[in-house]
N, C-alpha and C. Protein backbone atom coordinates (compact mmCIF):
# COMPACT_ATOMS: atom_id res chain seq x y z
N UNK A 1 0.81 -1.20 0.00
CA UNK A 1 0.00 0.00 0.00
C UNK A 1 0.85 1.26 0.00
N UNK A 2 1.94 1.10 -0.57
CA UNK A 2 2.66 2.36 -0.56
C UNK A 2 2.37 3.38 -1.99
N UNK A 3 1.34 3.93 -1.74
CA UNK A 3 0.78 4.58 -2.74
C UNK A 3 1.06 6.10 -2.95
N UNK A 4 1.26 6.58 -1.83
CA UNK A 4 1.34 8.40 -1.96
C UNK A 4 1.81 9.13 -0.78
N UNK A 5 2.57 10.07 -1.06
CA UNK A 5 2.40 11.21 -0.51
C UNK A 5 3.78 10.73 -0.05
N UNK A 6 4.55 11.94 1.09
CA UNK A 6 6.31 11.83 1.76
C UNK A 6 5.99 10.47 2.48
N UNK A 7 5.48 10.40 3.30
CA UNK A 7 5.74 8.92 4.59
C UNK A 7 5.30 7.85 3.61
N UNK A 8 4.52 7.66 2.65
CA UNK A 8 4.73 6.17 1.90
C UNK A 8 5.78 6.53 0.47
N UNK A 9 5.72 7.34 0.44
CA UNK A 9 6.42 7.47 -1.33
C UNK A 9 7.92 7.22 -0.46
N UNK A 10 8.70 8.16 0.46
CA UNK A 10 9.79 7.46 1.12
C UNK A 10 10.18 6.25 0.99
N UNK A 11 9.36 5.64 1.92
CA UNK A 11 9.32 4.18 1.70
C UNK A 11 9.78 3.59 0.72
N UNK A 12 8.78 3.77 -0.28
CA UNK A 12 8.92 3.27 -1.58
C UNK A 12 10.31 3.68 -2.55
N UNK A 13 10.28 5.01 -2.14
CA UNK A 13 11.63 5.26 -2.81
C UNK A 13 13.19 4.79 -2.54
N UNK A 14 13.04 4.53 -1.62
CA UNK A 14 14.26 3.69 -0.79
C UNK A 14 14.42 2.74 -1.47
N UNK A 15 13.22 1.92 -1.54
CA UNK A 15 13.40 0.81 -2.22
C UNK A 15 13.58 0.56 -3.42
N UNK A 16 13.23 1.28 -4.70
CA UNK A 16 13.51 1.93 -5.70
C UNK A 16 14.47 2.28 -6.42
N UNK A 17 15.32 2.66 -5.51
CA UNK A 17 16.53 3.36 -5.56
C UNK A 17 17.52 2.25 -5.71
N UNK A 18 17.27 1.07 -5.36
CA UNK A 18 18.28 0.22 -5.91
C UNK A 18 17.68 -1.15 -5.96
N UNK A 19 18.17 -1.67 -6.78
CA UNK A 19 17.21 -3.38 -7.15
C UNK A 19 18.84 -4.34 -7.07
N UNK A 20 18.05 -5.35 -6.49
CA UNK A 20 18.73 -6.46 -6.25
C UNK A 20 19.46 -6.41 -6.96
N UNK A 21 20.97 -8.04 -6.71
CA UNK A 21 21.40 -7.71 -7.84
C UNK A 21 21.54 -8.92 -8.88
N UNK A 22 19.79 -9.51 -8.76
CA UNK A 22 19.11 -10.12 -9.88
C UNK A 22 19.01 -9.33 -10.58
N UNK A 23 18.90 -8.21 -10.64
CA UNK A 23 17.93 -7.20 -11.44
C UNK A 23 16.64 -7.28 -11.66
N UNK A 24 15.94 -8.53 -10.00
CA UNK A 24 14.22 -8.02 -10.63
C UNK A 24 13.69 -6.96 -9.67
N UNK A 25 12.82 -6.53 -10.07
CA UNK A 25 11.74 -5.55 -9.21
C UNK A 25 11.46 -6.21 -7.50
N UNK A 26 11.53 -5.59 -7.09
CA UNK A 26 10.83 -6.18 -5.67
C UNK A 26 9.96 -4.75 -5.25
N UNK A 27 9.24 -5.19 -4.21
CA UNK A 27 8.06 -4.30 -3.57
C UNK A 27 8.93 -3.41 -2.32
N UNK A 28 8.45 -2.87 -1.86
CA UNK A 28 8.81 -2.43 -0.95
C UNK A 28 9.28 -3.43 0.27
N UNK A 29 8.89 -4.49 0.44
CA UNK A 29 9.48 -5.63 1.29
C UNK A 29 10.06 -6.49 1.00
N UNK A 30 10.08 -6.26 -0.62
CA UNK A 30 11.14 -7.11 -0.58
C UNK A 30 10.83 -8.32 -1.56
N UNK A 31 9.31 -8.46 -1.71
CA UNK A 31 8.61 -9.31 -2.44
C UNK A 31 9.09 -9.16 -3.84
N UNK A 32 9.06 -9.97 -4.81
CA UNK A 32 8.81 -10.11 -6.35
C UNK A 32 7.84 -9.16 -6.62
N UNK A 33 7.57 -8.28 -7.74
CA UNK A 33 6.52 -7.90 -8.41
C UNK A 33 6.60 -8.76 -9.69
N UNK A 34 5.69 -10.09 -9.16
CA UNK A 34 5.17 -10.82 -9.96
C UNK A 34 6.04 -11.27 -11.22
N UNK A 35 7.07 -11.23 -10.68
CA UNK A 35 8.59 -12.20 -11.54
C UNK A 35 8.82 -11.13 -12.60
N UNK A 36 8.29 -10.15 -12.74
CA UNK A 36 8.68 -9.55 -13.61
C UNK A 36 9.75 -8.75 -13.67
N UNK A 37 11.17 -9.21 -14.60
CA UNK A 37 12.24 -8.70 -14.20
C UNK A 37 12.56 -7.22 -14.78
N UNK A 38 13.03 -6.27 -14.33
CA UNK A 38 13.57 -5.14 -14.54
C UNK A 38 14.96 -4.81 -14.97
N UNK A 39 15.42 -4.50 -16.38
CA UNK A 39 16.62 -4.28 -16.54
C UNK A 39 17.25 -3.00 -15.73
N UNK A 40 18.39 -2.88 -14.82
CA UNK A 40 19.00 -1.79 -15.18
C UNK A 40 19.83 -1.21 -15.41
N UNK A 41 19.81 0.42 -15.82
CA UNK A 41 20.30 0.51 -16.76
C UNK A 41 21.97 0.83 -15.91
N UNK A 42 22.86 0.79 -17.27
CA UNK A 42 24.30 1.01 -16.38
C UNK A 42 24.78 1.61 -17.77
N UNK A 43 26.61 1.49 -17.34
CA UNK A 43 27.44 2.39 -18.01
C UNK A 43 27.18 1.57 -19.58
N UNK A 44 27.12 0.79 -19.97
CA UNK A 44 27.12 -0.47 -21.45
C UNK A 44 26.08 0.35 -21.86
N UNK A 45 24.55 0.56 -21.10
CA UNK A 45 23.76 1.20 -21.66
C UNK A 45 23.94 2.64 -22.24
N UNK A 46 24.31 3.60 -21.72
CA UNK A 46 24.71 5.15 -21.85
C UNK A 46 25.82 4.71 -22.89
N UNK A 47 26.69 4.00 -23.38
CA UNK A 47 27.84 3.76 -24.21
C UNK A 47 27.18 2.86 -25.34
N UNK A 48 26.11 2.65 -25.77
CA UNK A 48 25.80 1.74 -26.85
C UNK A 48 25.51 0.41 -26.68
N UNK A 49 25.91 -0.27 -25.44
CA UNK A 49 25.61 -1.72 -25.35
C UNK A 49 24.09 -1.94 -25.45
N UNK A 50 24.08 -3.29 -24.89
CA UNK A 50 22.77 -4.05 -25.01
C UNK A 50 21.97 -2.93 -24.35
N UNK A 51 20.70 -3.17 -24.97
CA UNK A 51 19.16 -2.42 -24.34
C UNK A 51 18.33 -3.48 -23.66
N UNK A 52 17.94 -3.12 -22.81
CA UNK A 52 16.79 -3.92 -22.40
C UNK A 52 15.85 -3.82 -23.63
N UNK A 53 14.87 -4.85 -23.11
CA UNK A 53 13.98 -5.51 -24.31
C UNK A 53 12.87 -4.87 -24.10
N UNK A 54 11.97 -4.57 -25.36
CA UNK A 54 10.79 -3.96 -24.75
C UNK A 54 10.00 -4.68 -24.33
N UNK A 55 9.54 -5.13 -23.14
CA UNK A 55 8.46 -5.66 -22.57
C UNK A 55 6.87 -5.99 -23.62
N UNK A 56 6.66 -7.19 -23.65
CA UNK A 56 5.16 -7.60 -24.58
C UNK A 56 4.33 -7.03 -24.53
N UNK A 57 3.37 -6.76 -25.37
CA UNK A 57 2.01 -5.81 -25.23
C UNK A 57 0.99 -7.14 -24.50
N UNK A 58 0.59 -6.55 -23.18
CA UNK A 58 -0.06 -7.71 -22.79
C UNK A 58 -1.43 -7.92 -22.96
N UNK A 59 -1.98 -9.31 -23.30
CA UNK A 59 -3.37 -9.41 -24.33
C UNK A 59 -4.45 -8.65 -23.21
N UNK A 60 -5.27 -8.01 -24.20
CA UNK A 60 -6.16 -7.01 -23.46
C UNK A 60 -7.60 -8.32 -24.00
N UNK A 61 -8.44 -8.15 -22.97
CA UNK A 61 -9.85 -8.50 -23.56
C UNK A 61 -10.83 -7.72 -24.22
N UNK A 62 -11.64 -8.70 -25.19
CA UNK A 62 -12.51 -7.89 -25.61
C UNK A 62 -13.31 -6.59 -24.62
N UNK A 63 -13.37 -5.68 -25.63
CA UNK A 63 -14.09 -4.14 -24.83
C UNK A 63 -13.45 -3.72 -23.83
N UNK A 64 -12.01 -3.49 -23.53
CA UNK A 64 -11.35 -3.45 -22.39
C UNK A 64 -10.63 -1.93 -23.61
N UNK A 65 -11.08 -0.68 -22.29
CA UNK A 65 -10.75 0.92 -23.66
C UNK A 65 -9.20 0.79 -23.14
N UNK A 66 -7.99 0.18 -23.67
CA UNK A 66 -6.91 0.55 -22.50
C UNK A 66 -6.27 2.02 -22.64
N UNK A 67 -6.81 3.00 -24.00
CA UNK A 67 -5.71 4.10 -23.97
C UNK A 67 -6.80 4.99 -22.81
N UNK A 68 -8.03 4.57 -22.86
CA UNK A 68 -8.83 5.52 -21.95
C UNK A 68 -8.39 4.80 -20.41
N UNK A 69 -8.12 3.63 -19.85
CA UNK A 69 -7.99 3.23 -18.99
C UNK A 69 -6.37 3.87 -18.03
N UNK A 70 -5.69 4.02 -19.12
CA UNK A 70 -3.97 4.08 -19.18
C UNK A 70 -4.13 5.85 -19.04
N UNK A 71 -5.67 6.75 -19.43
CA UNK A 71 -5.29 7.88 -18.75
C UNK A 71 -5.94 7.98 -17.50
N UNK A 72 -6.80 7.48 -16.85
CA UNK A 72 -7.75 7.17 -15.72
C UNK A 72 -6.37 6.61 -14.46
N UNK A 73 -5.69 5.95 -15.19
CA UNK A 73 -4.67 5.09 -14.08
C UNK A 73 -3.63 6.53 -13.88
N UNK A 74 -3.20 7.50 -14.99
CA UNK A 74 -2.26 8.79 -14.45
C UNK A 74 -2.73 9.87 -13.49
N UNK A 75 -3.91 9.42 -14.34
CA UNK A 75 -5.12 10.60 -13.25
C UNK A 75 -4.79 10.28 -11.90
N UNK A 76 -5.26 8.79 -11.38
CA UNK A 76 -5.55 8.47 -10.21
C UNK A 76 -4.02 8.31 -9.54
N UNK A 77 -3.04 8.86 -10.31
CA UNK A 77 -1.77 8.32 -9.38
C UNK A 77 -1.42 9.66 -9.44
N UNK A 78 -1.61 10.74 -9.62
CA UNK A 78 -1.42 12.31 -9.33
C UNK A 78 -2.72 12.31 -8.08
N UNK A 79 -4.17 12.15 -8.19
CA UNK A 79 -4.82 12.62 -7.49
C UNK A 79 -4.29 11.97 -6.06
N UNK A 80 -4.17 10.72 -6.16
CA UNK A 80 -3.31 10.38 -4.94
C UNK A 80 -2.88 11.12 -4.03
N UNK A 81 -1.52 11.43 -4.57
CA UNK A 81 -0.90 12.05 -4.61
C UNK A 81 -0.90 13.23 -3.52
N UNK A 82 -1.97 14.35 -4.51
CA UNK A 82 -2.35 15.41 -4.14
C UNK A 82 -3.02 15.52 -2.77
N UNK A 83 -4.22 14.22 -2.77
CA UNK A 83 -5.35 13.91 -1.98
C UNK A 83 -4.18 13.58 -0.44
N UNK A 84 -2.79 12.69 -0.95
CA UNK A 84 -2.53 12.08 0.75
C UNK A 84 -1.58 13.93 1.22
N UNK A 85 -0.91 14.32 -0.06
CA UNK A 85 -0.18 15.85 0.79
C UNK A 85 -1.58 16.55 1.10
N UNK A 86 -2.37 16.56 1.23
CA UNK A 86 -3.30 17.41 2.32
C UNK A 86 -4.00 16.69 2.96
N UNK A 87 -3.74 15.19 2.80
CA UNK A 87 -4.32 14.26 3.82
C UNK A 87 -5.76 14.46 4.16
N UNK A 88 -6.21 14.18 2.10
CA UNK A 88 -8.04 14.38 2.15
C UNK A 88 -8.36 12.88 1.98
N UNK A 89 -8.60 12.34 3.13
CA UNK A 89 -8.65 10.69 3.14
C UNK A 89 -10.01 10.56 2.69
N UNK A 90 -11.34 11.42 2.93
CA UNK A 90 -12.75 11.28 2.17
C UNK A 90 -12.30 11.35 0.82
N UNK A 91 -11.78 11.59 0.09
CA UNK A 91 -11.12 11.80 -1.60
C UNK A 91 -10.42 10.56 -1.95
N UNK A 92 -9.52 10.11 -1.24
CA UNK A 92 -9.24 8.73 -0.78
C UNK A 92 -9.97 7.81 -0.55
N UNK A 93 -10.80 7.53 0.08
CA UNK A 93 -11.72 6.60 -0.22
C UNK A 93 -12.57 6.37 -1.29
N UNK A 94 -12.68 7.22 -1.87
CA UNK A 94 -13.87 7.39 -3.73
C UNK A 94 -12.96 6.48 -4.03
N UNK A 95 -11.42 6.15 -4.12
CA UNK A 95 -11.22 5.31 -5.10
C UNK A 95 -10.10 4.33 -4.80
N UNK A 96 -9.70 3.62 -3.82
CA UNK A 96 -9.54 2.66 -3.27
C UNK A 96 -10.60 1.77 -2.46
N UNK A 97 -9.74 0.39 -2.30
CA UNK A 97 -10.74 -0.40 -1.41
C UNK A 97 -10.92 -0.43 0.06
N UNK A 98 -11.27 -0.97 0.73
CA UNK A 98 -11.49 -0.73 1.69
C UNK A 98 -10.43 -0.86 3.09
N UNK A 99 -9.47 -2.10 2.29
CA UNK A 99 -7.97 -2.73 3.05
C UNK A 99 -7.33 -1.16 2.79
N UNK A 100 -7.13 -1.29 1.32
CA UNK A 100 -6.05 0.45 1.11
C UNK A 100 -6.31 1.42 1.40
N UNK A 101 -7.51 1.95 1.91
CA UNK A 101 -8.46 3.21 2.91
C UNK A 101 -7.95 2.72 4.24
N UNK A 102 -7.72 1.20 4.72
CA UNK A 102 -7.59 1.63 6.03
C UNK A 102 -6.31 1.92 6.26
N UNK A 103 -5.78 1.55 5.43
CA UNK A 103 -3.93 1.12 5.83
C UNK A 103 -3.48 2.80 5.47
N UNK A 104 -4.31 3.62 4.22
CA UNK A 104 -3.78 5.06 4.20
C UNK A 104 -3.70 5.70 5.29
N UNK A 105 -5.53 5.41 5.85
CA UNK A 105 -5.50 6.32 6.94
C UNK A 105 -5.06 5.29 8.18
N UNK A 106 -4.28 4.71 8.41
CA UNK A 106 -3.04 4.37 9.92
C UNK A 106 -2.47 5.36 9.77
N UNK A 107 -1.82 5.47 8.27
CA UNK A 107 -0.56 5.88 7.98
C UNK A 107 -0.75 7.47 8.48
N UNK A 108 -1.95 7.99 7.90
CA UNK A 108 -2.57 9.28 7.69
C UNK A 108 -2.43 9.96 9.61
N UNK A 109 -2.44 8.83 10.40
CA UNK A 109 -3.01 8.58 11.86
C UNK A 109 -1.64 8.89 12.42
N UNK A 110 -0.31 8.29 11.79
CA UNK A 110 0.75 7.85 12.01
C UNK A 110 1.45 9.91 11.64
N UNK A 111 1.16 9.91 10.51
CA UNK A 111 2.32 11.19 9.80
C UNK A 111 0.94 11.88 9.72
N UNK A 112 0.17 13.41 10.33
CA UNK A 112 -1.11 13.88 10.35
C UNK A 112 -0.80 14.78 9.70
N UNK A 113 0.31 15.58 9.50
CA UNK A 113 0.81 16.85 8.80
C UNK A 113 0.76 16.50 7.30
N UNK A 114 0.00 17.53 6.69
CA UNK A 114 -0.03 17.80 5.11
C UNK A 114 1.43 18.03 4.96
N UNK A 115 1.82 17.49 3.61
CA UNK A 115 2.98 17.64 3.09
C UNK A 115 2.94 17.89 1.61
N UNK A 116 4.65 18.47 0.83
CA UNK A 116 4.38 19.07 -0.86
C UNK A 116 5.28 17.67 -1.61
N UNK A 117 4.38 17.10 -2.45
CA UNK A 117 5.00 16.95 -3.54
C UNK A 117 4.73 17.09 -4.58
N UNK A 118 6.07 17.22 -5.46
CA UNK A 118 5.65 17.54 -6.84
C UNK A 118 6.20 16.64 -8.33
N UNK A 119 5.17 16.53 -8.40
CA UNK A 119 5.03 15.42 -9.46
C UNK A 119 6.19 16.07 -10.58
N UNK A 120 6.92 15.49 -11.45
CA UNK A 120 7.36 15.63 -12.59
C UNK A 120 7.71 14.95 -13.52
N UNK A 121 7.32 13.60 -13.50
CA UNK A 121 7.13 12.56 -14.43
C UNK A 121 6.19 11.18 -13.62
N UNK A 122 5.19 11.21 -14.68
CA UNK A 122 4.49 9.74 -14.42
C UNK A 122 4.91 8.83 -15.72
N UNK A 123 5.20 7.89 -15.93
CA UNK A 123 4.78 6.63 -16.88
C UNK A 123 4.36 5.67 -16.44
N UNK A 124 3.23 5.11 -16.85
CA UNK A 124 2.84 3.99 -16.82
C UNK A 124 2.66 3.20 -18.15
N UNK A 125 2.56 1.81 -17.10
CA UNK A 125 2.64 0.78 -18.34
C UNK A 125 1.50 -0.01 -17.77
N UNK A 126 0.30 -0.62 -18.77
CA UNK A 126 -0.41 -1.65 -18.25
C UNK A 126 0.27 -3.09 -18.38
N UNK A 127 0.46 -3.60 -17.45
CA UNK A 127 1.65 -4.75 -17.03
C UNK A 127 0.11 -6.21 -17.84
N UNK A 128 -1.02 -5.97 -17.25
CA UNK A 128 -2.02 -7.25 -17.43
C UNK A 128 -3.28 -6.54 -17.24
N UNK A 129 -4.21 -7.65 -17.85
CA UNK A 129 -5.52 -7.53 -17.57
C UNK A 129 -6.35 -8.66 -17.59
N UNK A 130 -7.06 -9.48 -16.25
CA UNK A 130 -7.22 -10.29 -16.22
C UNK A 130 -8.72 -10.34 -15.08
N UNK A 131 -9.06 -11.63 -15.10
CA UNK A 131 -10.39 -12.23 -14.35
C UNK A 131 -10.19 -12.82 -13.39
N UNK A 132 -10.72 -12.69 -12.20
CA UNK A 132 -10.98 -13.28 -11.24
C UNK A 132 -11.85 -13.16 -10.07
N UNK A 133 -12.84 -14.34 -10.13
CA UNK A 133 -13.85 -14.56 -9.42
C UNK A 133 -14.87 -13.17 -9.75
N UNK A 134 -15.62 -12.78 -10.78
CA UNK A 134 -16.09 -12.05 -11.54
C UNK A 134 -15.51 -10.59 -11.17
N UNK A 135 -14.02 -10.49 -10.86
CA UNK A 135 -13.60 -9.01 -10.85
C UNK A 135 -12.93 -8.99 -12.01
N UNK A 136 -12.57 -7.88 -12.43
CA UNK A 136 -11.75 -7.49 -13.74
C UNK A 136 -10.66 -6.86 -12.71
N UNK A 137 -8.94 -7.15 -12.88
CA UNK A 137 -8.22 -6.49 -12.51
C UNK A 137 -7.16 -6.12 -13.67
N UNK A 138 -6.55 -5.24 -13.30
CA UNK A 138 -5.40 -4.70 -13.84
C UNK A 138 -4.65 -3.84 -13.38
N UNK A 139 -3.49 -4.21 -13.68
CA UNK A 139 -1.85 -4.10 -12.84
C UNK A 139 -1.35 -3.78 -13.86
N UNK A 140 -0.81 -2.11 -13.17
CA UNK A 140 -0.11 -0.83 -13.74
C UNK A 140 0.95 -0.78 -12.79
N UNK A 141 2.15 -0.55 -13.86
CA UNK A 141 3.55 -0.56 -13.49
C UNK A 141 3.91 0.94 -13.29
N UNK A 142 4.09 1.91 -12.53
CA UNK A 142 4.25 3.47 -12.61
C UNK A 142 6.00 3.22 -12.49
N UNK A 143 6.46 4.17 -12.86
CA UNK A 143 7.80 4.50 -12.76
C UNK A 143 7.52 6.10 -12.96
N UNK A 144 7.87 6.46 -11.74
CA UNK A 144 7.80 8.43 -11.35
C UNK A 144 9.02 8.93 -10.89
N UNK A 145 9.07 10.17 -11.37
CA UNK A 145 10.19 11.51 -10.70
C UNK A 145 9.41 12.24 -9.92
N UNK A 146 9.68 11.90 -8.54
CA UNK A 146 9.01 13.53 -7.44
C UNK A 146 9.87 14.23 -7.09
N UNK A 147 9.21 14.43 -6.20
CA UNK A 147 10.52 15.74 -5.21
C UNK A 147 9.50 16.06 -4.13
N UNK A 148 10.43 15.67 -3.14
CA UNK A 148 8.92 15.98 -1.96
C UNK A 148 9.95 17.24 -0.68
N UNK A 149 9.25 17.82 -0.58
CA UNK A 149 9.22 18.46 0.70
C UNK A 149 9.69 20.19 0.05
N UNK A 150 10.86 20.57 0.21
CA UNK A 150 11.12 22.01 -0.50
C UNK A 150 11.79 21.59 -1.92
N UNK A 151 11.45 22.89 -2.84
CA UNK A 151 12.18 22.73 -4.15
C UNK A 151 13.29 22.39 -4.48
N UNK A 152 13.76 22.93 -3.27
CA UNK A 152 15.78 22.62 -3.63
C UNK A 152 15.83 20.95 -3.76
N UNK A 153 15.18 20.43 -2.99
CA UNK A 153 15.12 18.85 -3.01
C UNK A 153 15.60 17.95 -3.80
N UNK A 154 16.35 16.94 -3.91
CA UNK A 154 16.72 16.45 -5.37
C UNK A 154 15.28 16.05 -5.30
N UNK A 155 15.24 15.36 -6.98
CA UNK A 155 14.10 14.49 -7.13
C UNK A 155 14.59 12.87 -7.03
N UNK A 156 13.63 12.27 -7.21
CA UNK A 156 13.31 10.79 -6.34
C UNK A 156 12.27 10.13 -7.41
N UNK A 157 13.13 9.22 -8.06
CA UNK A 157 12.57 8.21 -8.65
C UNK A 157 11.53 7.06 -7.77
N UNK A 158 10.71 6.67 -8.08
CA UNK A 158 9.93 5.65 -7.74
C UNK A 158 9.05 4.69 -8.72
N UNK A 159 9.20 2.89 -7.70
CA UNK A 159 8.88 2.39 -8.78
C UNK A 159 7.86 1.75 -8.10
N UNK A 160 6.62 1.58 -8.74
CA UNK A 160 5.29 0.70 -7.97
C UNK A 160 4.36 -0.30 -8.97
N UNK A 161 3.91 -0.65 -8.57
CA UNK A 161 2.50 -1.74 -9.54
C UNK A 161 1.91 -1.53 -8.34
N UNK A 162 0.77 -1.11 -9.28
CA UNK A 162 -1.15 -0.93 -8.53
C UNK A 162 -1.64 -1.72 -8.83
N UNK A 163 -2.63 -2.18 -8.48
CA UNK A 163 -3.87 -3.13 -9.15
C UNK A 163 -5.22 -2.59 -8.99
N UNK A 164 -5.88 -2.33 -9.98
CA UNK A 164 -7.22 -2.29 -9.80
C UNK A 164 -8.25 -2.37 -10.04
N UNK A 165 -9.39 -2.94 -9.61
CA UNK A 165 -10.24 -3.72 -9.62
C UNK A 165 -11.82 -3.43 -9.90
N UNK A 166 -12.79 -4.07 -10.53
CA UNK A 166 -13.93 -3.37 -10.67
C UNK A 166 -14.73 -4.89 -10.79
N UNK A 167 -15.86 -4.44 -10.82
CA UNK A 167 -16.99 -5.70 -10.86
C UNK A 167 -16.89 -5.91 -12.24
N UNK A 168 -16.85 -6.88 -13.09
CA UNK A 168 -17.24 -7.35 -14.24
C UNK A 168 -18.52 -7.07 -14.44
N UNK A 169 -19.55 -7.32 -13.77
CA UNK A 169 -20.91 -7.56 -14.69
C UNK A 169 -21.60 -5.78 -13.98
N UNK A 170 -21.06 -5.63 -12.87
CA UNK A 170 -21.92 -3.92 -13.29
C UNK A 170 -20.79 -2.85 -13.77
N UNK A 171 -21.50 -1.66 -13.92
CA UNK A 171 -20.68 -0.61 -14.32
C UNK A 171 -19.96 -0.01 -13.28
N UNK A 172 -19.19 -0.63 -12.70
CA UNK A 172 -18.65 -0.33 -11.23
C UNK A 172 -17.12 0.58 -11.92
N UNK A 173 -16.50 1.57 -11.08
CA UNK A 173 -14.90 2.47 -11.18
C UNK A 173 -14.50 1.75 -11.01
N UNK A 174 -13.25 1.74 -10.98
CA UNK A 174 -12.12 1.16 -10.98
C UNK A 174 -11.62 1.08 -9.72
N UNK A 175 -11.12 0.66 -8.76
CA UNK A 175 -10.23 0.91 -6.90
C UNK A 175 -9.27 0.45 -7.14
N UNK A 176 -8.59 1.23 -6.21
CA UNK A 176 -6.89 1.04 -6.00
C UNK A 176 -7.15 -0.53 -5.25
N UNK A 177 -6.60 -1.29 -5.22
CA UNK A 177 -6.20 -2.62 -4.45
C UNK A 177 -5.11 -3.28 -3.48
């Protein structure tokens, strides 16, 4: 649940900041993100060597909008964002579940002071899109530049996968997971 704002983006960025030296992704604890390995990049790269590979376009299902979905997922990882530095946890709840509402607001309970960050690069990638037990999920890979606290600040790469989830058979939003 390390989704937003200085006291979880920290977190996250720590971890971020350097990958095993498998070179796969791990979570903030340490976990796999779902075996999916992460090249990175080094001096061979900046000098002409090998590139990492571009990652597969992963099969989308029928009626699944992904370029409308893929701007809904930037949206919701700025509003985040915005919503945990003034620590508007009612704004927060519209669009997570109910585990990631509670665990924000510990955190929210834990660090109470509004804080600044400022966004200056989002990418995302839709990693999958898949079924289970009539939910539709999908897992977005963000890779961001912030800068949290005063301007002088360096900025701070971060790397995450969201998942999120909606009812298949009604017209239900999308939640953070």
């Amino acid at each position: 649940y390390q989704a937003a704002g200085r006291r979880l983006a920290k977190t996250s960025t720590q971890a971020a900041e350097r990958l095993p030296q498998d070179g796969k992704a791990t979570d903030n604890l340490g976990a796999p993100h779902h075996g999916h390995p992460v090249e990175p990049l080094d001096e061979l790269n900046a000098l002409g060597g090998p590139r990492p590979v571009p990652a597969a376009t992963p099969p989308i299902p029928p009626g699944f909008d992904q370029g409308e979905f893929m701007k809904g997922a930037q949206t919701i990882y700025t509003r985040m964002q915005s919503s945990w530095d003034k620590r508007d946890l009612e704004d927060i709840r519209k669009f997570t579940s109910p585990e990631v509402y509670a665990e924000i607001e510990r955190q929210a309970q834990e660090d109470p002071q509004p804080s600044r960050t400022e966004i200056l690069l989002v990418n995302a990638r839709l990693l999958e899109v898949r079924s289970v037990d009539n939910q539709e999920i999908a897992s977005v890979h963000y890779d961001v530049m912030m800068r949290e606290g005063d301007a002088d600040n360096l900025a701070k790469q971060v790397r995450q996968v969201w998942h999120f989830s909606r009812d298949e058979k009604a017209a239900s939003h999308w939640r953070l997971e």
